[in-house]
C-alpha atoms as a PDB file:
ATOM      1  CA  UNK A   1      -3.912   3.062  23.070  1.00  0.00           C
ATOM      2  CA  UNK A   2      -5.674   6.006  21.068  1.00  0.00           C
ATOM      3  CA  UNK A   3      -5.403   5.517  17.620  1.00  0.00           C
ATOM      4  CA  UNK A   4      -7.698   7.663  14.474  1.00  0.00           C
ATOM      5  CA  UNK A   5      -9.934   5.682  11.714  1.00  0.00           C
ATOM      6  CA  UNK A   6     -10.040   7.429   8.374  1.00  0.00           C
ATOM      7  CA  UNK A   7     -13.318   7.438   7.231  1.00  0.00           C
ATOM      8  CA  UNK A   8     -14.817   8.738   3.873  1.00  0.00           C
ATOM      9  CA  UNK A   9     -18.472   9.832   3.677  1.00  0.00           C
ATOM     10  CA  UNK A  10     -20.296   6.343   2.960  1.00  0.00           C
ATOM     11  CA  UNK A  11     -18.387   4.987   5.949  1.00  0.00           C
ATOM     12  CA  UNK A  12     -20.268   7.319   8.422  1.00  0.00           C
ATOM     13  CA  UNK A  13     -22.135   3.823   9.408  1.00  0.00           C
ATOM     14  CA  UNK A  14     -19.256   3.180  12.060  1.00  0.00           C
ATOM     15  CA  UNK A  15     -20.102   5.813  13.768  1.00  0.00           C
ATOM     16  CA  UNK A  16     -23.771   5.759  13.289  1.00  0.00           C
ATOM     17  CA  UNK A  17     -24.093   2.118  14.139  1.00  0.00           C
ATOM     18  CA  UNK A  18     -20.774   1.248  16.064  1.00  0.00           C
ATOM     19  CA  UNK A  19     -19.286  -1.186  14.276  1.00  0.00           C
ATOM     20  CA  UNK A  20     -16.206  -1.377  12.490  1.00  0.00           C
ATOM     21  CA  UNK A  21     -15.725  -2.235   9.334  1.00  0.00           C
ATOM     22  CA  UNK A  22     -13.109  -5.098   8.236  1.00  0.00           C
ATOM     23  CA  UNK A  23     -12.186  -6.306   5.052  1.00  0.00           C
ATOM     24  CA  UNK A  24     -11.128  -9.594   4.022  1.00  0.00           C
ATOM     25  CA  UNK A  25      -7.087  -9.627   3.736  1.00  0.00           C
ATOM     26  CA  UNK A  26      -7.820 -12.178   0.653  1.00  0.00           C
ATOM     27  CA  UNK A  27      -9.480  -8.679  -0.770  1.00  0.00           C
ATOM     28  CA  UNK A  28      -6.504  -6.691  -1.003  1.00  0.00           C
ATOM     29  CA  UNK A  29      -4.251  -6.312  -3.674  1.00  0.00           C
ATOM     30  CA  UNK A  30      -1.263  -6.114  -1.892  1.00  0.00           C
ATOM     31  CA  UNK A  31       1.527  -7.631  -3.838  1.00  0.00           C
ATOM     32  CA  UNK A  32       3.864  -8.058  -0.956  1.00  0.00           C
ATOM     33  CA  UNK A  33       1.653  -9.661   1.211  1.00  0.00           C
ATOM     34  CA  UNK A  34       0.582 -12.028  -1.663  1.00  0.00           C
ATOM     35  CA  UNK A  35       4.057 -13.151  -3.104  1.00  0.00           C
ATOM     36  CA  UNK A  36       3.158 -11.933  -6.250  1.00  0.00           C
ATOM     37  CA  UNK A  37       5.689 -12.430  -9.262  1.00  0.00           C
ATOM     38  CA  UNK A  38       9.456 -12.042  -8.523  1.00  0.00           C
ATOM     39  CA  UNK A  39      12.629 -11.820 -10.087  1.00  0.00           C
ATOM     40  CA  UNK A  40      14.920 -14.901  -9.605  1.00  0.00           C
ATOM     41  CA  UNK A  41      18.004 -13.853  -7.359  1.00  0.00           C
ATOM     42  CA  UNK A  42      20.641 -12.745  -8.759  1.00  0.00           C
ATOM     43  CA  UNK A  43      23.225 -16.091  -8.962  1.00  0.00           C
ATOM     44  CA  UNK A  44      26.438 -15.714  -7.228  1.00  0.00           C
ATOM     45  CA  UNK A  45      29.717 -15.533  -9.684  1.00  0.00           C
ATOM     46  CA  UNK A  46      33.187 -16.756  -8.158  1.00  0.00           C
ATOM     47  CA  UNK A  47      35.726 -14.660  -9.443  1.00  0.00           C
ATOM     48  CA  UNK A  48      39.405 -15.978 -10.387  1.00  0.00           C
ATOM     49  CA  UNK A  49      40.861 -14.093  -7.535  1.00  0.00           C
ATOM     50  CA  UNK A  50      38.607 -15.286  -5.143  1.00  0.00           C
ATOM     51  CA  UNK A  51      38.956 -18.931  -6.282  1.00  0.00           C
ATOM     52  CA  UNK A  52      42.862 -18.981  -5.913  1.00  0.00           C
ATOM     53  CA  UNK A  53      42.255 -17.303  -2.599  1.00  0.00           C
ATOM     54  CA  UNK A  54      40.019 -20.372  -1.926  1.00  0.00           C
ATOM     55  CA  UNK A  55      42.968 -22.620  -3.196  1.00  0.00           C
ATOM     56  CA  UNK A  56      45.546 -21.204  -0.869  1.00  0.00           C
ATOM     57  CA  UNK A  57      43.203 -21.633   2.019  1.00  0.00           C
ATOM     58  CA  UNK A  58      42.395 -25.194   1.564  1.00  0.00           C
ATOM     59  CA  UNK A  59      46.499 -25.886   0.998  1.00  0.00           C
ATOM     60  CA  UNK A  60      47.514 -24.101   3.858  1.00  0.00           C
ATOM     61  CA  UNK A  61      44.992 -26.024   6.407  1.00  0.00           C
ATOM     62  CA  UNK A  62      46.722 -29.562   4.804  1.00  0.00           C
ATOM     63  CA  UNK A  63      48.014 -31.885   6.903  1.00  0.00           C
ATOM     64  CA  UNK A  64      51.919 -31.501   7.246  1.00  0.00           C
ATOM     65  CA  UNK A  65      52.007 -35.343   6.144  1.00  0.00           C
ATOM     66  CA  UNK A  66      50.044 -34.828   2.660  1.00  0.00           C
ATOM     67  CA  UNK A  67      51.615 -31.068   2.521  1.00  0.00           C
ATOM     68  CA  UNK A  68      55.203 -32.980   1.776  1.00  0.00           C
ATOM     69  CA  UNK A  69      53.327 -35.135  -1.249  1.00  0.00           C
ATOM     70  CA  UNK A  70      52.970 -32.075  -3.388  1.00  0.00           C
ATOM     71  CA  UNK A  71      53.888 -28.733  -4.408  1.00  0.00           C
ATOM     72  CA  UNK A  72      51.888 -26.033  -4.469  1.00  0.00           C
ATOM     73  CA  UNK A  73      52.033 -25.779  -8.151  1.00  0.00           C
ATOM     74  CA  UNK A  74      50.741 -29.766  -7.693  1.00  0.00           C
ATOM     75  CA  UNK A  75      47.682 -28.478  -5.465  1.00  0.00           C
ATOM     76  CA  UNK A  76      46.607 -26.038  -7.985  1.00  0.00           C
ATOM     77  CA  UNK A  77      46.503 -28.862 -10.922  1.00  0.00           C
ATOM     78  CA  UNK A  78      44.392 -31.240  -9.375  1.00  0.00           C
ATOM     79  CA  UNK A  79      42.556 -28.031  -7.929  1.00  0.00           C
ATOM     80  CA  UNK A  80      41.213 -27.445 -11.073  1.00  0.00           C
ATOM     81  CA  UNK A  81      40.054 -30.602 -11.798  1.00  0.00           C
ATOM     82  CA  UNK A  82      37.395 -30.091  -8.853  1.00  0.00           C
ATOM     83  CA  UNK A  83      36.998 -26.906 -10.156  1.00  0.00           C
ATOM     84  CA  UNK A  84      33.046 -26.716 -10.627  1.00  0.00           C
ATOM     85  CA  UNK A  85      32.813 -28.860  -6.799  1.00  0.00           C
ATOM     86  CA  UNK A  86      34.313 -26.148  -5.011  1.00  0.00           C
ATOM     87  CA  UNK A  87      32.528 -23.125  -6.401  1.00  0.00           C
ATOM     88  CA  UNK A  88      29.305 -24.755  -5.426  1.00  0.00           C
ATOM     89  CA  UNK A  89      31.123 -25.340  -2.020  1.00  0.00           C
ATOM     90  CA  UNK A  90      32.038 -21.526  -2.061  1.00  0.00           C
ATOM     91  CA  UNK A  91      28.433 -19.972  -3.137  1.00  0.00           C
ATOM     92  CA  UNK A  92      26.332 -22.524  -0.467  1.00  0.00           C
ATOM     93  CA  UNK A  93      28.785 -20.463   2.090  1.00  0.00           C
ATOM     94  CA  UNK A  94      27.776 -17.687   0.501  1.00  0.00           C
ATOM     95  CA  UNK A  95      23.997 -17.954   0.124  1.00  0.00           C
ATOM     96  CA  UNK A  96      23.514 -19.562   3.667  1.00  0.00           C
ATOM     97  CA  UNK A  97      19.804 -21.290   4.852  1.00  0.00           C
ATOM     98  CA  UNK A  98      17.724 -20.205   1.959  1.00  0.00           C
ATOM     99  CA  UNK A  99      14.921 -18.237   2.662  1.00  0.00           C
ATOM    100  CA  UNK A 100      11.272 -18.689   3.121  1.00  0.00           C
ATOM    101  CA  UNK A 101       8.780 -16.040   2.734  1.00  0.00           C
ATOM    102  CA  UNK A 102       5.700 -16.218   4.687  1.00  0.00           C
ATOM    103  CA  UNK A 103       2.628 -18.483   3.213  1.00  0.00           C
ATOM    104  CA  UNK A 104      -0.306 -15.825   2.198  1.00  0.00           C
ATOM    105  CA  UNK A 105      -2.846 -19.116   2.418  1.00  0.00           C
ATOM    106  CA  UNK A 106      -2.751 -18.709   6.510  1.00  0.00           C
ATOM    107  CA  UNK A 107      -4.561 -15.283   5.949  1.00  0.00           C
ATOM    108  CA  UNK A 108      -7.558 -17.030   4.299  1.00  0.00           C
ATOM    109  CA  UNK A 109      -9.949 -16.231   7.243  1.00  0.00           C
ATOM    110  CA  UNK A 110      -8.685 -12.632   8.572  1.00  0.00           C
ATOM    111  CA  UNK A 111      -9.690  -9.418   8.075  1.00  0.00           C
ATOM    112  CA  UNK A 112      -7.972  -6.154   8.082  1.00  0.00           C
ATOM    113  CA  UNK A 113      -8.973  -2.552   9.713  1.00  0.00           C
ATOM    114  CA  UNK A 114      -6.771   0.248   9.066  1.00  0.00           C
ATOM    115  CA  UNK A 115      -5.871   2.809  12.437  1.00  0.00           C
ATOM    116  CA  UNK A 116      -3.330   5.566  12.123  1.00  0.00           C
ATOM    117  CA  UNK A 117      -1.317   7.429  15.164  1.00  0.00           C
ATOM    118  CA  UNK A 118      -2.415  11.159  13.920  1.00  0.00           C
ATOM    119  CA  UNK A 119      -5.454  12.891  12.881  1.00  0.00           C
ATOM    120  CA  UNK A 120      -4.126  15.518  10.951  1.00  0.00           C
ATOM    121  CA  UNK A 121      -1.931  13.590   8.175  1.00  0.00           C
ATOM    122  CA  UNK A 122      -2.785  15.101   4.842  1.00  0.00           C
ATOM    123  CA  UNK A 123      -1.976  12.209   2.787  1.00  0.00           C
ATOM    124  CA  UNK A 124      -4.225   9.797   4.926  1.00  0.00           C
ATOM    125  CA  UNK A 125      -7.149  12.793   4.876  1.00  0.00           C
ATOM    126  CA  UNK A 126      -6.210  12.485   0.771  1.00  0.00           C
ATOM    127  CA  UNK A 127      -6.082   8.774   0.143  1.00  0.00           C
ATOM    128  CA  UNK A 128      -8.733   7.411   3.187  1.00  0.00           C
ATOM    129  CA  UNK A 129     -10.950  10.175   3.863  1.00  0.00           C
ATOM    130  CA  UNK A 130     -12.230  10.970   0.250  1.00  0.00           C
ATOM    131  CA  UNK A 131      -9.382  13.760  -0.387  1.00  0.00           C
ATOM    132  CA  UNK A 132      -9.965  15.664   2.743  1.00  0.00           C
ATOM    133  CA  UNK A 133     -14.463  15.141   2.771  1.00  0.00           C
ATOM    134  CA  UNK A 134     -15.096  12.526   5.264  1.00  0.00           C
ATOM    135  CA  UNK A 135     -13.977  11.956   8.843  1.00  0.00           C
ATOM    136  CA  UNK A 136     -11.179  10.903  11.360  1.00  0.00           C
ATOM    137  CA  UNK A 137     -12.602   8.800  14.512  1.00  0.00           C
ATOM    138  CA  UNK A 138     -10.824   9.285  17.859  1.00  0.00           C
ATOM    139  CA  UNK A 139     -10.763   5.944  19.514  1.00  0.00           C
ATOM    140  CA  UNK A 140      -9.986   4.175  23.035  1.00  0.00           C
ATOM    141  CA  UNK A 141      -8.350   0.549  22.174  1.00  0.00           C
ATOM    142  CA  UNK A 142      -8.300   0.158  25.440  1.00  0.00           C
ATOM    143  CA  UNK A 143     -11.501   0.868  26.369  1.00  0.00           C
ATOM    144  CA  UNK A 144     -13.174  -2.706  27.876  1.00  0.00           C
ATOM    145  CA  UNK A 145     -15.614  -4.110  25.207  1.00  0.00           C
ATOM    146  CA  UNK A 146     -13.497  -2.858  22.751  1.00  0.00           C
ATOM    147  CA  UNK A 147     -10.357  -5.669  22.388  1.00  0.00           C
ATOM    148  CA  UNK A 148     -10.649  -9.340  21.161  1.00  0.00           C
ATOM    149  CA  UNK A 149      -9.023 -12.447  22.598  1.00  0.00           C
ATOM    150  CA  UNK A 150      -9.220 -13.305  18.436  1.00  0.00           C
ATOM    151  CA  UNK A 151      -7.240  -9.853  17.380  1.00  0.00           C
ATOM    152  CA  UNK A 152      -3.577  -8.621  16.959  1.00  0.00           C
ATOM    153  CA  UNK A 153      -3.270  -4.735  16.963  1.00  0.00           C
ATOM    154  CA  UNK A 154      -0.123  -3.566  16.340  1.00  0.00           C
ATOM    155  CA  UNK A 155       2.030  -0.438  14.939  1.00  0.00           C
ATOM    156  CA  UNK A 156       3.494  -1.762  10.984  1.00  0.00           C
ATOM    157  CA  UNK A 157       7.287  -1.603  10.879  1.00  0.00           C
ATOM    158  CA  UNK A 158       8.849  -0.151   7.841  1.00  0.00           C
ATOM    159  CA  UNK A 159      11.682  -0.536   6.216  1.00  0.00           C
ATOM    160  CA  UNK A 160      13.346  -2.380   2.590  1.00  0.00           C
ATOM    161  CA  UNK A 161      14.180  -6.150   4.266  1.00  0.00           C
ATOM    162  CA  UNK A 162      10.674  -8.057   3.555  1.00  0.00           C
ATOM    163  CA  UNK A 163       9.868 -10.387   6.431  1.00  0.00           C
ATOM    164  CA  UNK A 164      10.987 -14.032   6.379  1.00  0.00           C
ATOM    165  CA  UNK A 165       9.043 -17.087   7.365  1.00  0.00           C
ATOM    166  CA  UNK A 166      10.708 -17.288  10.475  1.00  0.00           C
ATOM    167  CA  UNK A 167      11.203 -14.099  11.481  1.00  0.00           C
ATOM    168  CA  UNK A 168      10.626 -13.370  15.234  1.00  0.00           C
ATOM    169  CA  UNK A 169       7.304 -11.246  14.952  1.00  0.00           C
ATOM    170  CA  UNK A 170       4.653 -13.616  15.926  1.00  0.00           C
ATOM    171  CA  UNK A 171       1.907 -13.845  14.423  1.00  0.00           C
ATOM    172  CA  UNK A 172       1.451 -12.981  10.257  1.00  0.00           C
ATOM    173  CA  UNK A 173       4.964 -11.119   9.861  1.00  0.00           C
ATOM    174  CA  UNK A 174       4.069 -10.186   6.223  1.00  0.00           C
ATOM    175  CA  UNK A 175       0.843  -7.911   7.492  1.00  0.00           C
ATOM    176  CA  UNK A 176       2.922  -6.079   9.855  1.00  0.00           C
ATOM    177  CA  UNK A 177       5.953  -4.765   7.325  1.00  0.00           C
ATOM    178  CA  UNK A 178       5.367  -2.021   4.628  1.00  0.00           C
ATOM    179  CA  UNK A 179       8.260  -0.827   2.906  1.00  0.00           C
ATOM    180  CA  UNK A 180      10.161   2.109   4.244  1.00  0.00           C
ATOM    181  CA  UNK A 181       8.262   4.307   1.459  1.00  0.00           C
ATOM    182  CA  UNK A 182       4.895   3.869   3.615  1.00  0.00           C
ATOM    183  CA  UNK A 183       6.425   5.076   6.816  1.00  0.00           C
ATOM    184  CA  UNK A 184       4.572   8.458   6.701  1.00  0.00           C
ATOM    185  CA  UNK A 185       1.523   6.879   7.369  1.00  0.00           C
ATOM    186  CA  UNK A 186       2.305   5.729  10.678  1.00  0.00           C
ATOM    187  CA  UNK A 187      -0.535   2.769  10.234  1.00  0.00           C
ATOM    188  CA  UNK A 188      -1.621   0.911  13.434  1.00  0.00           C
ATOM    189  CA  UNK A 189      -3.258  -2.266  12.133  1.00  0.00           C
ATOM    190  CA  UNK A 190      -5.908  -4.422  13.545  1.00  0.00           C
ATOM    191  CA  UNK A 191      -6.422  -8.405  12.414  1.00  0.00           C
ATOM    192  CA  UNK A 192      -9.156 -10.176  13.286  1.00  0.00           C
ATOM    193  CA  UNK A 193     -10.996 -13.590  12.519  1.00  0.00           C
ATOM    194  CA  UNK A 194     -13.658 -12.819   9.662  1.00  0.00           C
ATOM    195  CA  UNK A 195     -15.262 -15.695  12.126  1.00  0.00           C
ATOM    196  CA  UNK A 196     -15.721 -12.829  14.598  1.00  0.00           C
ATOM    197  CA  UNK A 197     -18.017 -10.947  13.017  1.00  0.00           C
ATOM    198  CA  UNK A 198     -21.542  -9.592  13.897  1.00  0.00           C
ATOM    199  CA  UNK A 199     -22.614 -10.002  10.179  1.00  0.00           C
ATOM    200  CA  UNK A 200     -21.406  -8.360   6.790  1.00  0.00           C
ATOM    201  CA  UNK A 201     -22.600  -7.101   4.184  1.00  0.00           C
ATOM    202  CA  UNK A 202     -21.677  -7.079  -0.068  1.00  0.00           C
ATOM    203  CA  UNK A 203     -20.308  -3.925  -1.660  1.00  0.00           C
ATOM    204  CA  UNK A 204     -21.069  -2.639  -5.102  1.00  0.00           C
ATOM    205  CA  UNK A 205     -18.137  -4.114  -6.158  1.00  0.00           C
ATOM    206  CA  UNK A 206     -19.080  -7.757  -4.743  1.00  0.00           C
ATOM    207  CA  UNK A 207     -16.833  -7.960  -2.139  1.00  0.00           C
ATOM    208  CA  UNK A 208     -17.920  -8.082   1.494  1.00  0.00           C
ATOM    209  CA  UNK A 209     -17.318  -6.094   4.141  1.00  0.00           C
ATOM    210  CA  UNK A 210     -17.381  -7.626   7.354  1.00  0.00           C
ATOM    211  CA  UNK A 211     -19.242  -5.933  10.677  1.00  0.00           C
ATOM    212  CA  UNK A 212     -17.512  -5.882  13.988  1.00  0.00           C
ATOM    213  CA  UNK A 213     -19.417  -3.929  17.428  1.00  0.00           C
ATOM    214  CA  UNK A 214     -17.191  -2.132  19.414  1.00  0.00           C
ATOM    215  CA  UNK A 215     -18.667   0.126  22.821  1.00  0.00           C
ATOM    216  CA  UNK A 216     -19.682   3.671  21.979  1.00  0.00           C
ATOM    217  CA  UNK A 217     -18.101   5.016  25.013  1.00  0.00           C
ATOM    218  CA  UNK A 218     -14.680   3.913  22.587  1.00  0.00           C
ATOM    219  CA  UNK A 219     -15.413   7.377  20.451  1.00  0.00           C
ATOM    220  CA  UNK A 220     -13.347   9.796  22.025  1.00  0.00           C
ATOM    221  CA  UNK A 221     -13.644  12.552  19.193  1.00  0.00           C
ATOM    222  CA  UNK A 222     -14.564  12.992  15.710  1.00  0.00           C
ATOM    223  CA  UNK A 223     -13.534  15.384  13.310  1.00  0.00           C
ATOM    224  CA  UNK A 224     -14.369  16.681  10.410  1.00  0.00           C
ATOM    225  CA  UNK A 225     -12.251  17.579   6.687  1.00  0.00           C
ATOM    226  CA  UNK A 226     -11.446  20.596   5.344  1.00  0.00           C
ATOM    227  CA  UNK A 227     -13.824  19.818   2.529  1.00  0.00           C
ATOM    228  CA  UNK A 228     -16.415  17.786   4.228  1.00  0.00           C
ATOM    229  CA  UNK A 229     -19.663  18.849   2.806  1.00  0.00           C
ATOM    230  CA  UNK A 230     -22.821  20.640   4.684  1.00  0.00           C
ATOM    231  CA  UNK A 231     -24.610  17.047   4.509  1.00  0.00           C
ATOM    232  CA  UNK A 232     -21.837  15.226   6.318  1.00  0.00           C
ATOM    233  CA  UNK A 233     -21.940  17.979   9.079  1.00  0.00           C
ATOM    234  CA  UNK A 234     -25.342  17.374   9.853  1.00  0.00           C
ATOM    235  CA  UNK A 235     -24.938  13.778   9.508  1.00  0.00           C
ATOM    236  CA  UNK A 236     -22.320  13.637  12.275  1.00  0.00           C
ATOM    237  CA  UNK A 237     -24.161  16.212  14.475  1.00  0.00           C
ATOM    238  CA  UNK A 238     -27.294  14.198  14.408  1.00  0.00           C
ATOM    239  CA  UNK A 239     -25.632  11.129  15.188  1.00  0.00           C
ATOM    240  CA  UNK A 240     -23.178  13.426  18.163  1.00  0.00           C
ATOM    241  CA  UNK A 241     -26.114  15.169  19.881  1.00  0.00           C
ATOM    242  CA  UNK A 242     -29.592  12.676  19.348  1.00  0.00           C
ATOM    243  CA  UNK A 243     -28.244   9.160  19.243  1.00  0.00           C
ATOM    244  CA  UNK A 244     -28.210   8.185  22.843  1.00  0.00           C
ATOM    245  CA  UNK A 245     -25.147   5.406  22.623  1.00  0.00           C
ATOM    246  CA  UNK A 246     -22.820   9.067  22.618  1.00  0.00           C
ATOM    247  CA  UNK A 247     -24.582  11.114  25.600  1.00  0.00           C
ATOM    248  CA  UNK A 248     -23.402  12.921  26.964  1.00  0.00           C
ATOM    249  CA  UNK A 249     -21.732  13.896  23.896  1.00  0.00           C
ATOM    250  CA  UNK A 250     -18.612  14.113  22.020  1.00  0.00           C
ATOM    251  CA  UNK A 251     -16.101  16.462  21.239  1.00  0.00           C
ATOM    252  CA  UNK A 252     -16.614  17.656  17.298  1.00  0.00           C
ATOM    253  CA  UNK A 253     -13.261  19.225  15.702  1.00  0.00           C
ATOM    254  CA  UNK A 254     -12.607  20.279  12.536  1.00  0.00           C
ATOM    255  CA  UNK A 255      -9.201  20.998   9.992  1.00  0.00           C
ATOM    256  CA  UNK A 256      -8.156  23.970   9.007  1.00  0.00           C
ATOM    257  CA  UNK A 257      -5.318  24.613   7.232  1.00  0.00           C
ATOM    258  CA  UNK A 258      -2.339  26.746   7.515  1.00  0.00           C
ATOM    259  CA  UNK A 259      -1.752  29.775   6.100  1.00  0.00           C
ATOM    260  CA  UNK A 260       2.131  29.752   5.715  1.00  0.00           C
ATOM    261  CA  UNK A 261       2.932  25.801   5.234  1.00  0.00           C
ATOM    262  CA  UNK A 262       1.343  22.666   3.863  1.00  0.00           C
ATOM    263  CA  UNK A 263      -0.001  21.908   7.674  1.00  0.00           C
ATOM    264  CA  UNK A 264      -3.224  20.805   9.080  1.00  0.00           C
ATOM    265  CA  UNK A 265      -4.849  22.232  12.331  1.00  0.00           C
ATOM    266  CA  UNK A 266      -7.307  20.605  14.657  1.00  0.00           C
ATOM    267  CA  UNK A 267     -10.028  23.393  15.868  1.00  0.00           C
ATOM    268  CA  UNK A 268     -13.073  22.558  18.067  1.00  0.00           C
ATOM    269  CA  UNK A 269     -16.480  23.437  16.324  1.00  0.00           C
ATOM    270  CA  UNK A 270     -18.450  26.264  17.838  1.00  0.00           C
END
């Protein structure tokens, strides 16, 4: 599978040394994914309508024997009496197995990497690559050397219904649903064991960022934003044409953009 890491300027390490970068899941904000604070469902009211239909139900499937004992008018007397029993009968019909949203404490140990299925996205070149200054890395997941026995890669579904407990996705549901407002990002994610990793390394910010070698040979392009600067040009070309992990080479593109429509091209450098 070929698949494009969004890199900003600082991040020109995974390609100088490569090794991707990971970052603890416990490390990201995401409120989904952490069951942060939530409104209490919304109760479910029995309407009079809806009770008598209730009533006419539970007469009708009587007995013939216990059917001759009373009227209908009877029925609906002693109905009422039960009154508060059989609306909690009706809303557990309703409500069915109550759910169970996946525990965030099995993510303790895991680490996330972010791919994408395009290279010429403007909002990932905006929000990942340092609005449009770093870097997009071409790479081989299939290349040997390059998968885990320890990893899941897999594309994130989108959509509004948040993943249950038990839902059939196996393993870690939760990290592989975004809602459906996300789905222009087209994100291919990669989990793997923090465990796994080479080494790591804290950030300004005091969180760690976690190390992980994969084979050069992976690298099947890189290219460049629209507003990378002179210094990250040379950067990549030194790494491209003297580092002797990429000989014999590797293609170098560059964006350009459109002149008619808010588009991206991908041009080879000369």
């Amino acid at each position: 599978m070929k698949v494009y890491l969004y890199l900003n300027p600082l991040q020109l390490d995974v390609l100088r040394h490569a090794r991707l970068h990971l970052t603890a899941l416990t490390d990201l904000p995401d409120p989904w994914q952490n069951n942060a604070r939530m409104i209490q469902r919304q109760s479910i009211r029995i309407s009079e309508a809806e009770f008598q239909k209730e009533l006419e139900r539970q007469f009708k499937a009587l007995p013939t024997q216990l059917k001759g004992l009373m009227t209908w008018e009877d029925f609906k007397i002693e109905a009422q009496k039960k009154r508060p029993k059989i609306e909690e009968q009706m809303k557990k019909g309703r409500q069915g197995k109550p759910t169970v949203l996946p525990n965030p404490e099995a993510y303790q140990e895991l680490g996330l990497c972010r791919f994408f299925t395009r290279a010429d996205n403007p909002l990932l070149w905006d929000r990942y690559a340092d609005q449009h200054r770093g870097v997009v890395l071409e790479l081989d997941t299939s290349y040997p050397g390059f998968n885990s026995k320890k990893q899941v890669l897999r594309p994130v579904v989108y959509g509004q219904p948040r993943p249950q407990a038990d839902h059939p996705m196996k393993p870690f549901p939760a990290l592989f649903h975004r809602a459906a407002e996300y789905a222009s990002e087209e994100e291919i994610r990669l989990i793997r064991p923090l465990a796994e990793a080479k080494n790591n390394k804290p950030l300004a910010n005091g969180k760690l960022v976690y190390f992980y070698p994969f084979p050069p040979r992976a690298v099947m392009s890189v290219t460049l934003g629209v507003n990378a600067t002179e210094d990250t040009r040379e950067q990549v070309n030194r790494i491209l044409n003297y580092d002797m992990k990429y000989k014999p080479g590797r293609p170098l593109r560059e964006i350009l953009l459109d002149p008619d429509q808010f588009k991206l091209h991908i041009r080879g450098t000369l």
